[in-house]
C-alpha atoms as a PDB file:
ATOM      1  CA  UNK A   1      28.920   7.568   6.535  1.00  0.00           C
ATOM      2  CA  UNK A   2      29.342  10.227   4.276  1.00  0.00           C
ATOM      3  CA  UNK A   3      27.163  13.063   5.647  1.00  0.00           C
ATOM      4  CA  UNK A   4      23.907  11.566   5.339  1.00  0.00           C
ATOM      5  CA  UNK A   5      24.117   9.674   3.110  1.00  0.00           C
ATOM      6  CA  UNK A   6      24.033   5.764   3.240  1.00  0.00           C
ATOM      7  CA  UNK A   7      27.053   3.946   1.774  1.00  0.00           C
ATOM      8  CA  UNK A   8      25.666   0.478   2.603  1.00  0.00           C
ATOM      9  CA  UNK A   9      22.977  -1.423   4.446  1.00  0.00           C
ATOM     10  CA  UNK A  10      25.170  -0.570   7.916  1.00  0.00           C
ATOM     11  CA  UNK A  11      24.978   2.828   6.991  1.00  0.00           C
ATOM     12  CA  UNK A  12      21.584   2.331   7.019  1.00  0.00           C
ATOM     13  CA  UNK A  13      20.373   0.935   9.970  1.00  0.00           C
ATOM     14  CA  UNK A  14      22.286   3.352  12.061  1.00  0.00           C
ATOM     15  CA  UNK A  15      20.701   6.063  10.528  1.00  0.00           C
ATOM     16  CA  UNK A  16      18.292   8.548  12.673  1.00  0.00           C
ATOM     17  CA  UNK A  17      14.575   8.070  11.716  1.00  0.00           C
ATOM     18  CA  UNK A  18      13.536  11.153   9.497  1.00  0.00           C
ATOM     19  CA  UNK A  19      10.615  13.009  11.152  1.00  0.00           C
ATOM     20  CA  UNK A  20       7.831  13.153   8.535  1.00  0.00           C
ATOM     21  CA  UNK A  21       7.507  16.653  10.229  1.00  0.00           C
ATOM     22  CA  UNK A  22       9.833  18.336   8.386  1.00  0.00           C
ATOM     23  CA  UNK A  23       7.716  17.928   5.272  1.00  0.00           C
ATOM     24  CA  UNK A  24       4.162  17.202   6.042  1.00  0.00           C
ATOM     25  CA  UNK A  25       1.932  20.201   8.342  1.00  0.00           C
ATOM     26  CA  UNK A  26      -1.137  18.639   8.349  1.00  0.00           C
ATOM     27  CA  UNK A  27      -2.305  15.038   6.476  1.00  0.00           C
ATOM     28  CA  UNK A  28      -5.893  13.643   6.753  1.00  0.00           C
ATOM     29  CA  UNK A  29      -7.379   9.950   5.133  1.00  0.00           C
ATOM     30  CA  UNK A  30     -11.079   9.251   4.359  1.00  0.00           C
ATOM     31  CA  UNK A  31     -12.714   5.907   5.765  1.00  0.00           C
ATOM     32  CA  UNK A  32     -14.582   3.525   5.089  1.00  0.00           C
ATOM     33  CA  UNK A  33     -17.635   5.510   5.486  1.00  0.00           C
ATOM     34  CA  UNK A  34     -16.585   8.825   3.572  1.00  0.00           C
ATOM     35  CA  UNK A  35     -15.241  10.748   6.986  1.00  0.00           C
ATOM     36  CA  UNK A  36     -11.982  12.595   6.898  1.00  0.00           C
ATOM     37  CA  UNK A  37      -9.727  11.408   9.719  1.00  0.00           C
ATOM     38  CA  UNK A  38      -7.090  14.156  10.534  1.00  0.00           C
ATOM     39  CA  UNK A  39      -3.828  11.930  11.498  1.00  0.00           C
ATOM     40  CA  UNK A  40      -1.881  12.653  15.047  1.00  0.00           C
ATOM     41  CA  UNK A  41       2.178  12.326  14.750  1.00  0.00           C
ATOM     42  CA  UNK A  42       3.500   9.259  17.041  1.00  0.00           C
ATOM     43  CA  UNK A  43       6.512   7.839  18.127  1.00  0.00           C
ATOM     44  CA  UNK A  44       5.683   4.304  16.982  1.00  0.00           C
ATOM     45  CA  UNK A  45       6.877   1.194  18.308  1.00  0.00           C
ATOM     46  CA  UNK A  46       4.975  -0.672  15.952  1.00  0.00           C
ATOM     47  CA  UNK A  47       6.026   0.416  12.539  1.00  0.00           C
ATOM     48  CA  UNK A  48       7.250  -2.806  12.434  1.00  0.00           C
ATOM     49  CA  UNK A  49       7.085  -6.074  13.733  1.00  0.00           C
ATOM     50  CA  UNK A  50       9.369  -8.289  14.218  1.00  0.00           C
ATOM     51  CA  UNK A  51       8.771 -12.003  12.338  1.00  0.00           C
ATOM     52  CA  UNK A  52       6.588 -10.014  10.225  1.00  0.00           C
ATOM     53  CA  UNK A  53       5.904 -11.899   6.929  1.00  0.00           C
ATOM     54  CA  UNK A  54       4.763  -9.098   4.461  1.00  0.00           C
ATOM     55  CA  UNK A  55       2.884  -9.310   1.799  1.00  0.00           C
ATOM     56  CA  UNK A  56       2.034  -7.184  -1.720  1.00  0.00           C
ATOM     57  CA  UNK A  57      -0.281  -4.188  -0.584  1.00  0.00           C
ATOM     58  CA  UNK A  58      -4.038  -4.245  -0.894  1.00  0.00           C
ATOM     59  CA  UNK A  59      -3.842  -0.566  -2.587  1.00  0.00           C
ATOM     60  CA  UNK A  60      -3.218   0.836  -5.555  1.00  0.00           C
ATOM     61  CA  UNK A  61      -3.666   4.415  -6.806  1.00  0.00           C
ATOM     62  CA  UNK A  62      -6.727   5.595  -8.197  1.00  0.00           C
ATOM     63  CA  UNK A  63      -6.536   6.272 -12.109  1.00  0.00           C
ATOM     64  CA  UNK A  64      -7.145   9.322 -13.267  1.00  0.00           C
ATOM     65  CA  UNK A  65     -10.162  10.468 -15.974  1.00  0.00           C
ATOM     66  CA  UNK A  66     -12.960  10.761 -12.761  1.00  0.00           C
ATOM     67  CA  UNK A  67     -13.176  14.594 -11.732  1.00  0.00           C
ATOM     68  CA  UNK A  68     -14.480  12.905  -8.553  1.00  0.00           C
ATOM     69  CA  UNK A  69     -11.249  11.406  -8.185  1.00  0.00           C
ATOM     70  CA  UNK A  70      -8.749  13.250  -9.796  1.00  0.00           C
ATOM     71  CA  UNK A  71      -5.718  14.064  -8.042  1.00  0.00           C
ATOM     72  CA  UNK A  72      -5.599  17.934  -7.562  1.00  0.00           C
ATOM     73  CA  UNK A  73      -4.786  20.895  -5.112  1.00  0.00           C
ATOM     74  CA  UNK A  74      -7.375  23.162  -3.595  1.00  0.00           C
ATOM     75  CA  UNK A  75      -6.533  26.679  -1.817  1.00  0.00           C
ATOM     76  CA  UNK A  76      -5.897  26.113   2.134  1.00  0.00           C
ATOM     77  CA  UNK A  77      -7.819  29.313   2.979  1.00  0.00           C
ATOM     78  CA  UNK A  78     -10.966  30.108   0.499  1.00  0.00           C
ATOM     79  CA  UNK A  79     -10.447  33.719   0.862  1.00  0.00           C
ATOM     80  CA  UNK A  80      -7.048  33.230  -0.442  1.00  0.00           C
ATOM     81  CA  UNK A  81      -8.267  34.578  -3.884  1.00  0.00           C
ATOM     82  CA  UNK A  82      -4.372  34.258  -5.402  1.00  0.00           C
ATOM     83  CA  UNK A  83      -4.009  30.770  -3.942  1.00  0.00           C
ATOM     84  CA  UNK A  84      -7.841  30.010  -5.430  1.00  0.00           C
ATOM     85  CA  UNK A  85      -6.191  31.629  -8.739  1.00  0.00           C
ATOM     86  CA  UNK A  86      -2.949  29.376  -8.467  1.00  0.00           C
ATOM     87  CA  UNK A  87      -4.828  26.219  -7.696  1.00  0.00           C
ATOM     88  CA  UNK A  88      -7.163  26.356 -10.486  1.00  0.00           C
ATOM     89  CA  UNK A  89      -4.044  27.144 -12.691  1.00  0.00           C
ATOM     90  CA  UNK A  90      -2.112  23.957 -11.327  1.00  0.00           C
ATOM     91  CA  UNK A  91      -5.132  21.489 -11.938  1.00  0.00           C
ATOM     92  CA  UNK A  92      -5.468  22.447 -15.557  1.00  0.00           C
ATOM     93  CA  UNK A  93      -1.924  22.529 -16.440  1.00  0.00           C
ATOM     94  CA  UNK A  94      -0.644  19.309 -14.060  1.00  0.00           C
ATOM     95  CA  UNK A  95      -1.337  15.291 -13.383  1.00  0.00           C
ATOM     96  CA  UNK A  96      -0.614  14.455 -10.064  1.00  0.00           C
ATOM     97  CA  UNK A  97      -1.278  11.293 -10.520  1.00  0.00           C
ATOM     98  CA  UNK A  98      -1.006   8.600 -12.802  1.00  0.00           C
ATOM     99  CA  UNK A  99      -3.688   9.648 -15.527  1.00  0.00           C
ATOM    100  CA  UNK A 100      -4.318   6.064 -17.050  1.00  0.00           C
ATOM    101  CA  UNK A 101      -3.763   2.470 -15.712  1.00  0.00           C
ATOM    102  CA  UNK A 102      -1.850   2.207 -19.349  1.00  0.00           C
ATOM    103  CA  UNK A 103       1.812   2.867 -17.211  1.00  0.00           C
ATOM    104  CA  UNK A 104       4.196   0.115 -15.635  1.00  0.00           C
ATOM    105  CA  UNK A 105       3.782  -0.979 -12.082  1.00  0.00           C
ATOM    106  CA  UNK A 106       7.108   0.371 -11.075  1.00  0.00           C
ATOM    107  CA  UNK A 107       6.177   4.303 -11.979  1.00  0.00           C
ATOM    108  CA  UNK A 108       2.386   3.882 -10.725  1.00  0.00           C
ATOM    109  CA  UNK A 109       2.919   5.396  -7.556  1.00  0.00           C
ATOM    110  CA  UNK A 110       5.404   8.337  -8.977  1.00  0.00           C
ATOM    111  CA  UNK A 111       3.077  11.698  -7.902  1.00  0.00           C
ATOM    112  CA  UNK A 112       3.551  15.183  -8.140  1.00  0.00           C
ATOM    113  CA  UNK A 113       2.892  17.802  -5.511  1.00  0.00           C
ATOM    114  CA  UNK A 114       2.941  21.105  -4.433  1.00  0.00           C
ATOM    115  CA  UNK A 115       4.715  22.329  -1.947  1.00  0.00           C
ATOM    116  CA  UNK A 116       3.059  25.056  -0.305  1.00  0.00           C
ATOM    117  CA  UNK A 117       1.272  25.059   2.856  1.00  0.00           C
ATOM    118  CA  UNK A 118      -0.936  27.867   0.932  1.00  0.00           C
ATOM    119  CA  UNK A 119      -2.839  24.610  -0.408  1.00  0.00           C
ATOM    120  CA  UNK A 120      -3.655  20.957   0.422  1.00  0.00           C
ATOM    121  CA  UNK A 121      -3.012  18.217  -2.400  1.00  0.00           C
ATOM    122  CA  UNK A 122      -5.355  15.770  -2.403  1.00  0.00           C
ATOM    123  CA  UNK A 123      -4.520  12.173  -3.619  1.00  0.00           C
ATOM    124  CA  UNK A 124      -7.127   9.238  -4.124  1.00  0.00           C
ATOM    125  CA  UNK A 125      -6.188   5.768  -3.059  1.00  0.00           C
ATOM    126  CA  UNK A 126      -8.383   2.341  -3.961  1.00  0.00           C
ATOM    127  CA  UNK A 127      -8.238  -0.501  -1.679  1.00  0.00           C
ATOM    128  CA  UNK A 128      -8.797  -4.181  -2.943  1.00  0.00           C
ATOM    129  CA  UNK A 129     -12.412  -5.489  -2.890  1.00  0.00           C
ATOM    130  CA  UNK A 130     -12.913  -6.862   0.960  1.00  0.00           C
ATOM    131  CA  UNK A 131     -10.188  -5.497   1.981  1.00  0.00           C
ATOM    132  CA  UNK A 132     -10.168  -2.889   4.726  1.00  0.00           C
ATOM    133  CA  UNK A 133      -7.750  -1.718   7.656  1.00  0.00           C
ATOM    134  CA  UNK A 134      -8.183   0.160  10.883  1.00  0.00           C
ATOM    135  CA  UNK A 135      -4.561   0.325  11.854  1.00  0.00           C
ATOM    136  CA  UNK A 136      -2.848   2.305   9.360  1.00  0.00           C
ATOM    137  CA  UNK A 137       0.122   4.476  10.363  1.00  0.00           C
ATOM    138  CA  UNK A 138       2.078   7.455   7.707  1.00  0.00           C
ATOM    139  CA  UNK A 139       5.931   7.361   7.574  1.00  0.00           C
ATOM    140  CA  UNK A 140       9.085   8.053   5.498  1.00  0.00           C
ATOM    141  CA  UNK A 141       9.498   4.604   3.900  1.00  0.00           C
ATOM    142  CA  UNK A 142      13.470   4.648   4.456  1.00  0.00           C
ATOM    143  CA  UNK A 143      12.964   4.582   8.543  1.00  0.00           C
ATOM    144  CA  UNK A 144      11.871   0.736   8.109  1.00  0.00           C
ATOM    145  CA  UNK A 145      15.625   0.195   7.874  1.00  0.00           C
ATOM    146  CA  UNK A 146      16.800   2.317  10.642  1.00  0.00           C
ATOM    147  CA  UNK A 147      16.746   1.183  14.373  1.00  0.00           C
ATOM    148  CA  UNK A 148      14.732   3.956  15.723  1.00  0.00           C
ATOM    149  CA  UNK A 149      15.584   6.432  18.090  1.00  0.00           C
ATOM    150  CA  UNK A 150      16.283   5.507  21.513  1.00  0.00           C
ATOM    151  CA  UNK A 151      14.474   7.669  24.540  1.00  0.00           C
ATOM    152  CA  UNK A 152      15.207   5.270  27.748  1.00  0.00           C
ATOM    153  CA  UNK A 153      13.476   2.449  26.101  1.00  0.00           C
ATOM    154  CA  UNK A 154      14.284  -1.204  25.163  1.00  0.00           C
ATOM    155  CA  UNK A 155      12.462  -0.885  21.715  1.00  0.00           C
ATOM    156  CA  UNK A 156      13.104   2.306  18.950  1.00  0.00           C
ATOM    157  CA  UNK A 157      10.596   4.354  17.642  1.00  0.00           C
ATOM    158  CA  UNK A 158       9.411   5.826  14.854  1.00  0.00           C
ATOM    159  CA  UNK A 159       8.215   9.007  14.302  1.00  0.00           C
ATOM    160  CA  UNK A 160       5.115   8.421  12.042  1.00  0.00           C
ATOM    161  CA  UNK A 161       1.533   9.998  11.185  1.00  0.00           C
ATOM    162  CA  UNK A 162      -1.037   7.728  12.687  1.00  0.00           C
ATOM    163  CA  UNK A 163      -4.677   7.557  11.522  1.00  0.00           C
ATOM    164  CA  UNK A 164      -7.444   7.231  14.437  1.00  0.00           C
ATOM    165  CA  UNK A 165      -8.729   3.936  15.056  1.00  0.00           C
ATOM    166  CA  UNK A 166     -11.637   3.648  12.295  1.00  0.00           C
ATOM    167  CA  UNK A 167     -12.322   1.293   9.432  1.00  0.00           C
ATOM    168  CA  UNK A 168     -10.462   2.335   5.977  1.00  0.00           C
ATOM    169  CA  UNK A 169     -11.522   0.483   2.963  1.00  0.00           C
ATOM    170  CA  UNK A 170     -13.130   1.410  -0.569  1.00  0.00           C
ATOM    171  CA  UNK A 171     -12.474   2.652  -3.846  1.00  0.00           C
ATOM    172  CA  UNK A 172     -11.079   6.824  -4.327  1.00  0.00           C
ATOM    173  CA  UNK A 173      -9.863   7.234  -0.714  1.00  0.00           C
ATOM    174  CA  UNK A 174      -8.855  11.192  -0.220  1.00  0.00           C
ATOM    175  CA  UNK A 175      -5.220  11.583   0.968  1.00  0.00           C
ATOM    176  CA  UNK A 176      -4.855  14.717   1.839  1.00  0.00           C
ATOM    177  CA  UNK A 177      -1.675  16.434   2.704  1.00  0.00           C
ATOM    178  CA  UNK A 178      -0.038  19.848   3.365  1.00  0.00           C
ATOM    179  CA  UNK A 179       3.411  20.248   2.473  1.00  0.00           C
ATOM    180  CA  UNK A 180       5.808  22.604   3.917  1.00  0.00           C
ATOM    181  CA  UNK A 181       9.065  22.092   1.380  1.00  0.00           C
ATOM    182  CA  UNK A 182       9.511  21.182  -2.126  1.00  0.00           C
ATOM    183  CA  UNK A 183      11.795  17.824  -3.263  1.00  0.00           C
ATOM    184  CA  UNK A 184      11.865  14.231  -3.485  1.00  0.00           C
ATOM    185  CA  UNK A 185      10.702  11.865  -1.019  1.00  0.00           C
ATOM    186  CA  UNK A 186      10.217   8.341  -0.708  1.00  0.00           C
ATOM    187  CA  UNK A 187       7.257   7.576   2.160  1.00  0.00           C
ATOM    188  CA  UNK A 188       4.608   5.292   2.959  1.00  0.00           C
ATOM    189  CA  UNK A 189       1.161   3.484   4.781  1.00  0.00           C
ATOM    190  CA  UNK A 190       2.056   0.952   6.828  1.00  0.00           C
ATOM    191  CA  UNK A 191      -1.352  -1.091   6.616  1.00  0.00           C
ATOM    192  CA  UNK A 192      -2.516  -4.407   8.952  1.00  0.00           C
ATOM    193  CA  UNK A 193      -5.614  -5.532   7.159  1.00  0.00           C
ATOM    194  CA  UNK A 194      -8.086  -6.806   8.205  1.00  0.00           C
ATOM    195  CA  UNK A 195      -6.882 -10.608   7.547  1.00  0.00           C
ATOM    196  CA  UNK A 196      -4.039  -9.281  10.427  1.00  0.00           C
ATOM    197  CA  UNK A 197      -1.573  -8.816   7.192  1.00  0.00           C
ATOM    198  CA  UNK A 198       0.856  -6.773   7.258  1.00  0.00           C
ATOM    199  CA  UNK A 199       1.932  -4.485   4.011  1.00  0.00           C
ATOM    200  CA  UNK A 200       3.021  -1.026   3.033  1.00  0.00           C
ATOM    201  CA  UNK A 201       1.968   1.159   0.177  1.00  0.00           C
ATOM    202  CA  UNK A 202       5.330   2.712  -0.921  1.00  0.00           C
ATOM    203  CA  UNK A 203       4.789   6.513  -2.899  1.00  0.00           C
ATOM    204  CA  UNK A 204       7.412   8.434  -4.378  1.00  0.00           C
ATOM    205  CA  UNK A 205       6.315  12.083  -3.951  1.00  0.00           C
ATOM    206  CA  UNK A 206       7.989  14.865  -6.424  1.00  0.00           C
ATOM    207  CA  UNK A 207       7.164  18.041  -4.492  1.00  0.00           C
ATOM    208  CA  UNK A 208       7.478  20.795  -6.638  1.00  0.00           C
END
């Protein structure tokens, strides 16, 4: 390998697992029933599964337009009165999100972020009517092709965010998330519905 850098698919399964760590201080999903669940990092050893048939995701991103719902950023510590300033200046001036369902399928899940613990981003998410999950686990998306690091063990893990056991479902979901570094990052929700299928909700996340 060159670095870091893949060359090929047997670059990449070779590769260490990135720790989601090195971006992400704190992340947090709402349920089912409106409560914020604060997520708990994991070495997982069921990121994936092998045999797994996987199907389209049961999420998309919530549109824009909704203040309710509207991607924005709010100040990490209220008496922050320059972050309070900053924030309010980012949400006027910047679309996290995608701001109309007008946009092709392939950029829907391009968002923008900032990257300063000083704040928290927060990101809606709708699930598909019916549809709801209680085993949902946070990741970089490239560490499905990697074999996991090895600790005295006959499987790999992952190093992943994982939500407590609760029931997520609904329309406007808040993701939030504190970042700790700006750039470009490709992660994702590894979701088993409740119909035991297995998907993953891929975001790209410009951190700026």
């Amino acid at each position: 390998m060159n670095g870091t850098r893949a060359q090929s698919w047997n670059d990449l399964v070779v590769m260490t697992p990135m720790d989601p760590r090195a971006i992400i201080s704190s992340l947090a999903f709402e349920d089912q029933s409106g409560t914020l669940q604060n997520a708990a990092f994991a070495r997982s050893l069921n990121w994936l599964n092998a045999g797994t048939t996987w199907i389209a995701p049961p999420m998309k991103t919530t549109a824009g337009g909704i203040p309710a719902t509207t991607s924005h950023i709010v100040a990490a510590n209220a008496y922050d009165y320059q972050a309070v300033v900053d924030a309010t200046n980012w949400n006027n001036l910047h679309a996290m999100t995608l701001p109309s369902l007008g946009l092709p399928l392939s950029v829907q899940n391009i968002m923008f972020l900032r990257g300063d613990p000083r704040f928290i981003n927060y990101l809606y998410l709708d699930f598909n009517a019916g549809v709801t999950s209680a085993d949902i686990l946070f990741s970089m998306r490239d560490n499905s092709t990697t074999s996991g690091q090895f600790q005295g063990n006959a499987n790999g893990t992952v190093p992943v965010f994982q939500f407590p056991n609760s029931t997520y479902g609904g329309g406007g979901r808040n993701l939030q998330v504190s970042l700790n570094t700006t750039g470009r990052f490709q992660v994702a929700l590894r979701i088993v519905d409740n119909s035991g299928n297995w998907s993953m909700f891929e975001m790209e996340w410009i951190v700026i």
